[in-house]
N, C-alpha and C. Protein backbone atom coordinates (compact mmCIF):
# COMPACT_ATOMS: atom_id res chain seq x y z
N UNK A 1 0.84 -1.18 0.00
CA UNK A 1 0.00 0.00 0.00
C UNK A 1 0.88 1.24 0.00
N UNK A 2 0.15 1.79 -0.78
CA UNK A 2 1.04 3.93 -0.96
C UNK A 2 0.93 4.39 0.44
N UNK A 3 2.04 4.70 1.11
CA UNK A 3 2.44 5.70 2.33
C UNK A 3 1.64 6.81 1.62
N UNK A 4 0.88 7.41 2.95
CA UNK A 4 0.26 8.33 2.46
C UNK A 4 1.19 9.78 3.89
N UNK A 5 1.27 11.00 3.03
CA UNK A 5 2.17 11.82 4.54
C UNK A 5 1.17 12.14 5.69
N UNK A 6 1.48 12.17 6.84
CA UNK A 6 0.58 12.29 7.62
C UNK A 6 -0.08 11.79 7.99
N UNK A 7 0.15 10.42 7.66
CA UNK A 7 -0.76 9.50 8.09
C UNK A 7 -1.22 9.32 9.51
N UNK A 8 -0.29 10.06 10.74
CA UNK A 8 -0.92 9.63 12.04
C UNK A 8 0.03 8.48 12.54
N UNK A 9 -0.33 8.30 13.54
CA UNK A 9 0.49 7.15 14.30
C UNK A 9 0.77 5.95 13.77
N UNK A 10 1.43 4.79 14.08
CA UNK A 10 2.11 3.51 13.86
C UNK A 10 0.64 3.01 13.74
N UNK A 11 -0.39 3.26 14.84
CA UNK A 11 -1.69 2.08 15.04
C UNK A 11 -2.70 2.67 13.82
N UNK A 12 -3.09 4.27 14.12
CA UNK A 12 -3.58 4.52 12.67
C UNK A 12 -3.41 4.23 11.39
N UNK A 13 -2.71 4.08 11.01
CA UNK A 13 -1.70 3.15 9.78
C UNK A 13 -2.16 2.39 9.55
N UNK A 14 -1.44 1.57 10.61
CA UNK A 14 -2.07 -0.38 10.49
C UNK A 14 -3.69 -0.27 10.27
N UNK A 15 -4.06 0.58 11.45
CA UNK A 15 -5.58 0.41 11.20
C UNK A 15 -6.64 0.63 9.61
N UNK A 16 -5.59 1.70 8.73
CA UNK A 16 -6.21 2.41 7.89
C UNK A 16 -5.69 0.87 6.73
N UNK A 17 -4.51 0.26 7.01
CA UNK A 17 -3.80 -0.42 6.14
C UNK A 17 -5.07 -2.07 6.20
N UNK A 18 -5.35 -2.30 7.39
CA UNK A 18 -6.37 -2.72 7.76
C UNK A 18 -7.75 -2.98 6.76
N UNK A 19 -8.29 -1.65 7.26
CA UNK A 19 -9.14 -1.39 6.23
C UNK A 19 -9.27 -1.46 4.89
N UNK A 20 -8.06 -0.97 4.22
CA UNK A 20 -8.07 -0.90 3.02
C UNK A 20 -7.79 -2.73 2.16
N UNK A 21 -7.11 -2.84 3.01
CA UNK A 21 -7.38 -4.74 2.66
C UNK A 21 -9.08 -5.51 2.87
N UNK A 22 -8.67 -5.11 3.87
CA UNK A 22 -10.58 -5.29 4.35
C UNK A 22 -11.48 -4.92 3.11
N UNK A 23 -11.20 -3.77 2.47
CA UNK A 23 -12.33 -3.32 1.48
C UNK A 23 -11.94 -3.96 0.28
N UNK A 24 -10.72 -4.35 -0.18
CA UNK A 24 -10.86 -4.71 -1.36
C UNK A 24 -10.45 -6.10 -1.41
N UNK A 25 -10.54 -7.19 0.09
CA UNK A 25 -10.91 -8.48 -0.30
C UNK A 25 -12.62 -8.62 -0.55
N UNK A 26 -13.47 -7.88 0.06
CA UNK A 26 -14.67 -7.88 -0.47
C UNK A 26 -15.02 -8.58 -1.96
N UNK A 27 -16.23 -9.76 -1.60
CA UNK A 27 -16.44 -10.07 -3.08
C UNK A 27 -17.50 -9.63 -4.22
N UNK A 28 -18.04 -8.85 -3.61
CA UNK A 28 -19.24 -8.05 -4.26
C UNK A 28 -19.40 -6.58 -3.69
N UNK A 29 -20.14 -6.41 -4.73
CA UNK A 29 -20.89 -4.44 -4.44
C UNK A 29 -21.78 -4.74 -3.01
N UNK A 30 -22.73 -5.90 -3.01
CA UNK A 30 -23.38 -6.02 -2.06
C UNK A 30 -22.35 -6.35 -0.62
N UNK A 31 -21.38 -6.97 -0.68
CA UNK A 31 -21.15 -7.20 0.51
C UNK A 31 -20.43 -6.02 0.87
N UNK A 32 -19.48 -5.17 0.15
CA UNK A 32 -19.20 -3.89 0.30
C UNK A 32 -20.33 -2.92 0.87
N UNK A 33 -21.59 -2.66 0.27
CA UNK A 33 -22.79 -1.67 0.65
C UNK A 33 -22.82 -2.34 2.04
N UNK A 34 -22.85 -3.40 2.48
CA UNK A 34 -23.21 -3.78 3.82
C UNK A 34 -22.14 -3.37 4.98
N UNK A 35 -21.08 -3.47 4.67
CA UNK A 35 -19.73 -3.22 5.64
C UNK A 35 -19.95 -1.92 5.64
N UNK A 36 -20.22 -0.88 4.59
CA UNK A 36 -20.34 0.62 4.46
C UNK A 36 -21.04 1.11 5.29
N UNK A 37 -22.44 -0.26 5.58
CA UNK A 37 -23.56 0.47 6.51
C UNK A 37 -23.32 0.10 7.96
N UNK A 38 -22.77 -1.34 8.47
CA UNK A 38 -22.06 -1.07 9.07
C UNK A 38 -21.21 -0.39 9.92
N UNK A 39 -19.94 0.46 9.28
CA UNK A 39 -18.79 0.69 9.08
C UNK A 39 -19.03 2.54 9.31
N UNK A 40 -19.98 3.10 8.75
CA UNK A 40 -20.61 4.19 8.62
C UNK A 40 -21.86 5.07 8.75
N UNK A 41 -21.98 6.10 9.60
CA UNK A 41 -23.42 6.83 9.72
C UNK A 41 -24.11 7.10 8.01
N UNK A 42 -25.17 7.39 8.11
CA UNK A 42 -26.10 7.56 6.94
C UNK A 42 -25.49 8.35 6.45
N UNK A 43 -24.76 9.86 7.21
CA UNK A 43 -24.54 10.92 6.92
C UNK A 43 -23.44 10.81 6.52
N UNK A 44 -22.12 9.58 6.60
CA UNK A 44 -21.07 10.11 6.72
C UNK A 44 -20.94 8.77 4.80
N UNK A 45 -22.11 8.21 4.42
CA UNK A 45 -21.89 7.32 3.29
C UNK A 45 -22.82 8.45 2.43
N UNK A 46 -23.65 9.10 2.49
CA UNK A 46 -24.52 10.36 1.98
C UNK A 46 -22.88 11.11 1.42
N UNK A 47 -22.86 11.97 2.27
CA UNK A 47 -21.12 12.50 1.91
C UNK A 47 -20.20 12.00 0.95
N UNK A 48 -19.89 10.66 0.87
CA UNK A 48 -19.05 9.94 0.11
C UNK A 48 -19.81 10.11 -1.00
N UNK A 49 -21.28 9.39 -0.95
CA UNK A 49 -21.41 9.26 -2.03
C UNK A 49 -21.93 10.69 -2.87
N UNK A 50 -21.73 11.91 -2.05
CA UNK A 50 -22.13 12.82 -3.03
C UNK A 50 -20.89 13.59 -3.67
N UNK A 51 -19.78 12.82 -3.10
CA UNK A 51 -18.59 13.62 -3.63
C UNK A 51 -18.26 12.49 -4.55
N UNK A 52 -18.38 11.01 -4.62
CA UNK A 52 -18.13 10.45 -5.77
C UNK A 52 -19.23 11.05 -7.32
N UNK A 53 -20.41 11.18 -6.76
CA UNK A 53 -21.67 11.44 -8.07
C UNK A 53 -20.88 12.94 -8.82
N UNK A 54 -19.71 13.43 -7.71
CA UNK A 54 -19.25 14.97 -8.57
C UNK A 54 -18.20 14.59 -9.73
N UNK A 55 -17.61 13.25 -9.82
CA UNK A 55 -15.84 12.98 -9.84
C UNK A 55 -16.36 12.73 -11.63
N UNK A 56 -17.23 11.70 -12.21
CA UNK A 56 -17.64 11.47 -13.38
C UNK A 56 -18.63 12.50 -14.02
N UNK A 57 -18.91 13.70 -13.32
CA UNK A 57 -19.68 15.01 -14.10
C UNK A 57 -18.21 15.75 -14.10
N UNK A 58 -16.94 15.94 -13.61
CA UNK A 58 -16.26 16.76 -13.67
C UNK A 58 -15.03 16.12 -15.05
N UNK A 59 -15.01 14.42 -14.86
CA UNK A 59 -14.68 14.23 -16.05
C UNK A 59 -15.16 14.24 -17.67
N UNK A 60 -16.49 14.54 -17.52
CA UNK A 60 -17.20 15.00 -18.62
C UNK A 60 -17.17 16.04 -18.87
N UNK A 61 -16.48 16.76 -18.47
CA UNK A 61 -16.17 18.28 -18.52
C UNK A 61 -17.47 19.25 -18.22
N UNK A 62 -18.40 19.07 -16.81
CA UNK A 62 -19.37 19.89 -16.92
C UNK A 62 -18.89 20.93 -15.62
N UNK A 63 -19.36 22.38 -15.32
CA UNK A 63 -19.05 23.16 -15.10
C UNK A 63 -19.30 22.96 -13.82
N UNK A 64 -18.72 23.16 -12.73
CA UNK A 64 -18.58 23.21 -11.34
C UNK A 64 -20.36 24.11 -11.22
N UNK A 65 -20.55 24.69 -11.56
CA UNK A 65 -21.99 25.41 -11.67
C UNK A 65 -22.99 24.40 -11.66
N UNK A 66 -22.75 23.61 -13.11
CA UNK A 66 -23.50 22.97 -13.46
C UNK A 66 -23.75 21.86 -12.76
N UNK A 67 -22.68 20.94 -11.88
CA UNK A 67 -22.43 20.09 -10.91
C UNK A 67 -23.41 20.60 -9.71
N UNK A 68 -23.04 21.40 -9.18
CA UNK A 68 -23.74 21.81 -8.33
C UNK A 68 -25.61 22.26 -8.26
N UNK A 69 -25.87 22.05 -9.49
CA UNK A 69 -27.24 22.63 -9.47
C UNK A 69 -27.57 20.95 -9.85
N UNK A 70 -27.10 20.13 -10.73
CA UNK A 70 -27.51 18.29 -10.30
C UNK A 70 -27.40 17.80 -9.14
N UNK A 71 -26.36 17.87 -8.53
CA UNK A 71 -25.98 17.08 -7.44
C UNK A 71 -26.45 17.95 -6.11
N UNK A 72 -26.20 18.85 -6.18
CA UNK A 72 -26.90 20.34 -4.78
C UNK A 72 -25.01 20.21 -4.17
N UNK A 73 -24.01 19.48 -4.79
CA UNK A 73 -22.89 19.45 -3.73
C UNK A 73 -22.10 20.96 -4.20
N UNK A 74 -21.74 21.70 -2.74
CA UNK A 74 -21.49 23.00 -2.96
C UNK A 74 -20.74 23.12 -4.04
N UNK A 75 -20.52 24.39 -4.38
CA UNK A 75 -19.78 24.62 -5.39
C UNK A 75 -17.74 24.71 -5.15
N UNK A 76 -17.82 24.97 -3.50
CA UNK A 76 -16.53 24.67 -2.67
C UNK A 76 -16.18 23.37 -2.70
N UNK A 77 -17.21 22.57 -2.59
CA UNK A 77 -16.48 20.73 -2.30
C UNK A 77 -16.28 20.76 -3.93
N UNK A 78 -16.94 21.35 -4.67
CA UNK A 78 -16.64 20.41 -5.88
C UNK A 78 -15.46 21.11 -6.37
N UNK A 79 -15.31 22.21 -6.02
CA UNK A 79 -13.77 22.53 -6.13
C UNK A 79 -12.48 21.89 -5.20
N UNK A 80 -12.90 21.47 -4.54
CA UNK A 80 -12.03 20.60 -3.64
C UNK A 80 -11.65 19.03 -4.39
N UNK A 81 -12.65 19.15 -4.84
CA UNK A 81 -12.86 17.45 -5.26
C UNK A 81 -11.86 17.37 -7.14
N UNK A 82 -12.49 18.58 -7.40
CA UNK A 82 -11.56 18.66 -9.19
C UNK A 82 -10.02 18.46 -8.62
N UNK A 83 -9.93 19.21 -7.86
CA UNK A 83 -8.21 19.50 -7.52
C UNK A 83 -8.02 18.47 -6.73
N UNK A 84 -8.58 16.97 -6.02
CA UNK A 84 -8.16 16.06 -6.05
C UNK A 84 -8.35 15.37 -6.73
N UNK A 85 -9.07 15.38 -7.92
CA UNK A 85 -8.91 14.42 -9.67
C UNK A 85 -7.31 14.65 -10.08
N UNK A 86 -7.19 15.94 -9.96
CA UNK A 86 -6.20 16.82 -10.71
C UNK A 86 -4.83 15.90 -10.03
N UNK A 87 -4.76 16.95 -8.86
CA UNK A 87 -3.89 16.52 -8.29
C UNK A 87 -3.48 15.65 -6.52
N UNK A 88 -4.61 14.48 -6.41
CA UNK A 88 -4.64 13.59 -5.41
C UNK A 88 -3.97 12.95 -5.07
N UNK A 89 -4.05 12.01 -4.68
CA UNK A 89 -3.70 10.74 -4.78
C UNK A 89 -3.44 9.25 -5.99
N UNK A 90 -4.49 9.62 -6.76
CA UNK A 90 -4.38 9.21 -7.94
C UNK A 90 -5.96 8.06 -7.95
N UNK A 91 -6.78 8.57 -6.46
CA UNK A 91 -7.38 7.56 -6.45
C UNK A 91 -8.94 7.49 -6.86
N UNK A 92 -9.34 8.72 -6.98
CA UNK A 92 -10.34 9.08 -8.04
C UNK A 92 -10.25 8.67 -9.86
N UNK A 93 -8.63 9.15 -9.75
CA UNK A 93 -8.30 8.70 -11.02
C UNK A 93 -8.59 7.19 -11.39
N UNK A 94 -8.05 6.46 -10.66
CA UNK A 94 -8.16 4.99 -11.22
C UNK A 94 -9.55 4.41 -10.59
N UNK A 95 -10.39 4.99 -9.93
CA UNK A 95 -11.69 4.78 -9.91
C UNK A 95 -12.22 4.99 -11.32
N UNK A 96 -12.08 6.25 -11.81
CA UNK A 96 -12.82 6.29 -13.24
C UNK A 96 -12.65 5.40 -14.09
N UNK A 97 -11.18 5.51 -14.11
CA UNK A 97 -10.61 3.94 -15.36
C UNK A 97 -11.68 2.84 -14.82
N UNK A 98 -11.47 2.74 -13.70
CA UNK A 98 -11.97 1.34 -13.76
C UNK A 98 -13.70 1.58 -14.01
N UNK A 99 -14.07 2.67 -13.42
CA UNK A 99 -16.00 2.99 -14.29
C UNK A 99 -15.81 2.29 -15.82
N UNK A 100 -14.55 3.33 -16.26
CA UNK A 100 -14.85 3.18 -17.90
C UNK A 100 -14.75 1.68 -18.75
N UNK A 101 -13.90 0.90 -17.80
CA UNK A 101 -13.53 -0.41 -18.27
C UNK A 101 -14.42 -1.44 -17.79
N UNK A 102 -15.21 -1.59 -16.86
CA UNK A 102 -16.39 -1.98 -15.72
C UNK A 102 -17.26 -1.73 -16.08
N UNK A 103 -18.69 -1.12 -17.26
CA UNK A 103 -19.60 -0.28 -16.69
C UNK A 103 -20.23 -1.03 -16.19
N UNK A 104 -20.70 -2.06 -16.25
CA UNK A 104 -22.16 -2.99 -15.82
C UNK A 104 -21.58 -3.26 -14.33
N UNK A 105 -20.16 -3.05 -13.66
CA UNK A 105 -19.97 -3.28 -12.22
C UNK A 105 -20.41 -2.33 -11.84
N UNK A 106 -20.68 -1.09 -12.54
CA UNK A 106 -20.93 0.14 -11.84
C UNK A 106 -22.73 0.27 -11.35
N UNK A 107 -23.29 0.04 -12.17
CA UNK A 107 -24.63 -0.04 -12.65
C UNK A 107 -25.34 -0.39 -12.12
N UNK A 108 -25.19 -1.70 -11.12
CA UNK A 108 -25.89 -2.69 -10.48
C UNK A 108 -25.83 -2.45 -8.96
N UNK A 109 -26.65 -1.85 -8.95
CA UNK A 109 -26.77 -1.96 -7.40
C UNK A 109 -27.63 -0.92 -6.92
């Protein structure tokens, strides 16, 4: 896994390193949505998922305006969110690839 800076302590780490194994031995969308609900308040998977619904309108090239009047997500997060497409982690990025190469994984659920 990518060292990320700042990660926080030795146990945060493990814990986050944890997780991230945790999520992607998962064998389905469904058993993923379940650990999410789980794993997460209404409010705090609402959030996620309104900053993912911004990441594939911003690669279609639609206007931070225009994002915001579909989705209602401010016009600040979605500027937050371009400039981590842009320049993140890389992990929005290879989410999309994999939309574009996937669609019917995307679709279902």
């Amino acid at each position: 896994m990518k060292q990320r800076d700042g990660g926080g302590t030795g146990a945060q780490q493990r814990a986050r390193a944890d997780l991230v194994a945790v999520l992607a031995a998962l064998p389905d969308p469904d058993a993923v949505d379940a650990f999410l609900d789980d794993l997460c308040t209404p409010a705090e998977i609402e959030a996620m998922a309104d900053r993912w619904s911004v990441v594939p309108l911003l690669a279609d090239g639609m206007s931070y305006r225009q994002i915001h009047d579909v989705t209602g997500v401010s016009v600040t997060t979605v500027g937050r969110i371009a400039r981590c497409v842009e320049g993140g982690a890389g992990g929005y990025r290879a989410a999309l690839a994999h939309r574009r190469e996937h669609p019917a994984a995307t679709t279902s659920a």
